[in-house]
C-alpha atoms as a PDB file:
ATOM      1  CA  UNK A   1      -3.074  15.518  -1.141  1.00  0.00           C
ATOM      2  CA  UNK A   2       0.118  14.316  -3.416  1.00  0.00           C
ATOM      3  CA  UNK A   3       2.090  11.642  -2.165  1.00  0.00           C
ATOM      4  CA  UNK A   4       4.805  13.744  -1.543  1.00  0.00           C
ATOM      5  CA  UNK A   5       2.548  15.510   1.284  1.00  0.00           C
ATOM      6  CA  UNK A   6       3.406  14.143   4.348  1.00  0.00           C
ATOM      7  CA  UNK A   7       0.330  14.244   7.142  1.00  0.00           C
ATOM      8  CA  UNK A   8       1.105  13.081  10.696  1.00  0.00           C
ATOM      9  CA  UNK A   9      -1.768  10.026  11.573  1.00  0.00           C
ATOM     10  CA  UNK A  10      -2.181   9.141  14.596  1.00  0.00           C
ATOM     11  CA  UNK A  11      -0.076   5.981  15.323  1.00  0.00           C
ATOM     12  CA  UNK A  12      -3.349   3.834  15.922  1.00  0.00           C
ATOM     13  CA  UNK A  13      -4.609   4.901  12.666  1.00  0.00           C
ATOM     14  CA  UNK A  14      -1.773   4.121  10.452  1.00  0.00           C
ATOM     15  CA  UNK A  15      -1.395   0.597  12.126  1.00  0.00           C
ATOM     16  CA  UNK A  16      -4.748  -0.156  11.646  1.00  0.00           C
ATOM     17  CA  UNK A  17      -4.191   0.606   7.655  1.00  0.00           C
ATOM     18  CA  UNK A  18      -1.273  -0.749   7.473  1.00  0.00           C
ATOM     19  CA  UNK A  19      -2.670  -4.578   8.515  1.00  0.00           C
ATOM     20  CA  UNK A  20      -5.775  -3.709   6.259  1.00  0.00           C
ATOM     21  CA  UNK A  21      -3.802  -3.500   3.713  1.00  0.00           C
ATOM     22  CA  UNK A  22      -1.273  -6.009   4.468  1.00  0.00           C
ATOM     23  CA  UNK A  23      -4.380  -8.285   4.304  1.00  0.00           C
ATOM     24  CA  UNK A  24      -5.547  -6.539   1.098  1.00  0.00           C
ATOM     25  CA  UNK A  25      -2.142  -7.472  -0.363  1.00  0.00           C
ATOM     26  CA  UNK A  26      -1.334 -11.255   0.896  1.00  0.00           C
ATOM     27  CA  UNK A  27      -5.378 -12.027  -0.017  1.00  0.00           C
ATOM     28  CA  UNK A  28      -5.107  -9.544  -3.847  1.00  0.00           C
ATOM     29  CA  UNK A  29      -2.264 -11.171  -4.705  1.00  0.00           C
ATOM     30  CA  UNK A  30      -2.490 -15.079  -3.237  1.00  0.00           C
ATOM     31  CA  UNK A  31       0.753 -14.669  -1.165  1.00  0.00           C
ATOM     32  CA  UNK A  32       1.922 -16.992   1.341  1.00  0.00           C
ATOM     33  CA  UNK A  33       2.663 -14.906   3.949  1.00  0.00           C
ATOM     34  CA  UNK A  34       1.426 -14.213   6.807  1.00  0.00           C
ATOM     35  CA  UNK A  35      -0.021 -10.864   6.624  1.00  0.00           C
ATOM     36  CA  UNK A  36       0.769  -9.320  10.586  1.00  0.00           C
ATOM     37  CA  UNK A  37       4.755 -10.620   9.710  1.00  0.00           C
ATOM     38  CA  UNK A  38       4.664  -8.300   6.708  1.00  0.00           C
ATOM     39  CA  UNK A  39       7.639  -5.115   7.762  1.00  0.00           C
ATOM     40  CA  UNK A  40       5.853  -1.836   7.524  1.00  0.00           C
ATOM     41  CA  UNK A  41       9.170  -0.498   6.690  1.00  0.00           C
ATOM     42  CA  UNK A  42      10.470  -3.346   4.662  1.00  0.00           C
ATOM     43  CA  UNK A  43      10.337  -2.794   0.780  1.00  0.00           C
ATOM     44  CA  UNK A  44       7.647  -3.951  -1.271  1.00  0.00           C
ATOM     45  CA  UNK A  45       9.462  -4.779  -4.276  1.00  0.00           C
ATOM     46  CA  UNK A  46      12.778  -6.635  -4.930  1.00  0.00           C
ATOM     47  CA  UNK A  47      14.031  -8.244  -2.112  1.00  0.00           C
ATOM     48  CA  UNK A  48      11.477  -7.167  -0.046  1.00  0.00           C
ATOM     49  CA  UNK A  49       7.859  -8.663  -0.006  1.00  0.00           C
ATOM     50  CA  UNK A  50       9.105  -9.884  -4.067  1.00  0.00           C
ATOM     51  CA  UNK A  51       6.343  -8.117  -5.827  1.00  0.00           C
ATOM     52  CA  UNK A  52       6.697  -7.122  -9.427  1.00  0.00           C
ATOM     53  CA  UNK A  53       4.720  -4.171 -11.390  1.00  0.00           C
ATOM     54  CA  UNK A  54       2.026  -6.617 -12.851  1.00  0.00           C
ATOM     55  CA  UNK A  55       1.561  -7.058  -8.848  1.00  0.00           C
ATOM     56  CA  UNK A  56       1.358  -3.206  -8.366  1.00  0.00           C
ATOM     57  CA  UNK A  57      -1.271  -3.607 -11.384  1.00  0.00           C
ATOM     58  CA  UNK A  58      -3.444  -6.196  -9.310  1.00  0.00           C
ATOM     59  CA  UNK A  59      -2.733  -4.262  -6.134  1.00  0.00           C
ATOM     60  CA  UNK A  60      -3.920  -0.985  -7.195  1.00  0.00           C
ATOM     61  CA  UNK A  61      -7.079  -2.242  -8.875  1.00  0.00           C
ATOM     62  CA  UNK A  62      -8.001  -4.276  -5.455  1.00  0.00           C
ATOM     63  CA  UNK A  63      -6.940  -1.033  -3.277  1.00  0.00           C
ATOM     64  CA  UNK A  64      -9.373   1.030  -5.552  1.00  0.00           C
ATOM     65  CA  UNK A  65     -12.238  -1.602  -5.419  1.00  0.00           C
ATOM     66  CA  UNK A  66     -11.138  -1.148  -1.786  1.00  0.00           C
ATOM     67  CA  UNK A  67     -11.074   1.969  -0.522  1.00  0.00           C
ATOM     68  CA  UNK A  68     -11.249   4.369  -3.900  1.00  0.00           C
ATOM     69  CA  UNK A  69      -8.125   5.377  -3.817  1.00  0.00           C
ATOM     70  CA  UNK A  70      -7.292   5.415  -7.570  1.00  0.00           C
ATOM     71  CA  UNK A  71      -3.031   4.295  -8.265  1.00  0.00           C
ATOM     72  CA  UNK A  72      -2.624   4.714 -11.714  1.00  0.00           C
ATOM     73  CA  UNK A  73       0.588   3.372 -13.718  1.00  0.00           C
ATOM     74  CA  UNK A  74       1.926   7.003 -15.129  1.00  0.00           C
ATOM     75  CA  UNK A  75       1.561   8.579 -11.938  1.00  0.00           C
ATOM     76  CA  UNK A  76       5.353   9.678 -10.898  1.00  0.00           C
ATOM     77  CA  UNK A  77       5.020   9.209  -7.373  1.00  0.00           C
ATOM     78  CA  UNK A  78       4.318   5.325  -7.575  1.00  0.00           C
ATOM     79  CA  UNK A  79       7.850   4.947  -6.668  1.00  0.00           C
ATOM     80  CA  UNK A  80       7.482   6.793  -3.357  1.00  0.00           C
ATOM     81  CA  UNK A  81       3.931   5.237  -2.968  1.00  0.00           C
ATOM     82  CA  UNK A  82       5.153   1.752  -3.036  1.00  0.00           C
ATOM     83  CA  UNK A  83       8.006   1.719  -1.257  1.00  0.00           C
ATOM     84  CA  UNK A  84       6.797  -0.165   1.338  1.00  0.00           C
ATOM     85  CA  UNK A  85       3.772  -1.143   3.389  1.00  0.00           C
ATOM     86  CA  UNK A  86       3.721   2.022   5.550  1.00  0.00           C
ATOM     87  CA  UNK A  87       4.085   4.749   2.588  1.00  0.00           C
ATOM     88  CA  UNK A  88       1.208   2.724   1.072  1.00  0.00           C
ATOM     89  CA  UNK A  89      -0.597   2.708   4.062  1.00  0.00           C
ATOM     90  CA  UNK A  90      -0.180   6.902   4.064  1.00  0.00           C
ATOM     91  CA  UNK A  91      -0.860   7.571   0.864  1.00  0.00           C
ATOM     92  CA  UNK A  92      -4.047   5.178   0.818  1.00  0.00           C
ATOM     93  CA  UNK A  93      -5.413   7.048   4.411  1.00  0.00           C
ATOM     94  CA  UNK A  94      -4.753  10.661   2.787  1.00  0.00           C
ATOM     95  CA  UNK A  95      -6.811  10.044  -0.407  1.00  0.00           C
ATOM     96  CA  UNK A  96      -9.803   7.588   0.242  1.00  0.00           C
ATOM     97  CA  UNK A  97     -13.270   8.021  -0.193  1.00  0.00           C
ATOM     98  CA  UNK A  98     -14.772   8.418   3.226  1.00  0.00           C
END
């Protein structure tokens, strides 16, 4: 599964990943923000949540420790992937280790 593939989760499913990773993030990468206020639509980078790619760096290392979903850095679909916490939260549900 690319990140381009869309597959429908079941709403339950994708919320529950979503605040998983929402922790993953705010704990990975010492924000202060609470993690259940985080926007699964908003954007993850620029005026969004703020992050920056050596935060995508630190991210992607704790979401593979995590769930072994490997991100890496020359992949072209990191733009899509990161957009925000719920295109994350897809692309993280489609390709983890089970």
């Amino acid at each position: 599964m690319t990140a381009g593939e869309s597959t429908s989760l079941p709403p339950a499913q994708l919320q529950s990943m979503e605040l998983d990773l929402a922790r993953l993030i705010v704990s990975a990468l010492s924000l202060e923000v609470v993690a259940e206020q985080i926007e699964p639509d908003a954007p993850l980078f620029g005026k969004g949540l703020g992050l920056d790619s050596i935060d995508a760096l630190e991210l992607s290392l704790a979401i593979s420790k995590a769930y072994g979903v490997q991100l890496r850095s020359d992949d072209e679909q990191n733009h899509r992937i990161f957009t925000s916490l719920r295109s994350l939260a897809r692309h993280v549900e489609n390709n983890r280790s089970r």
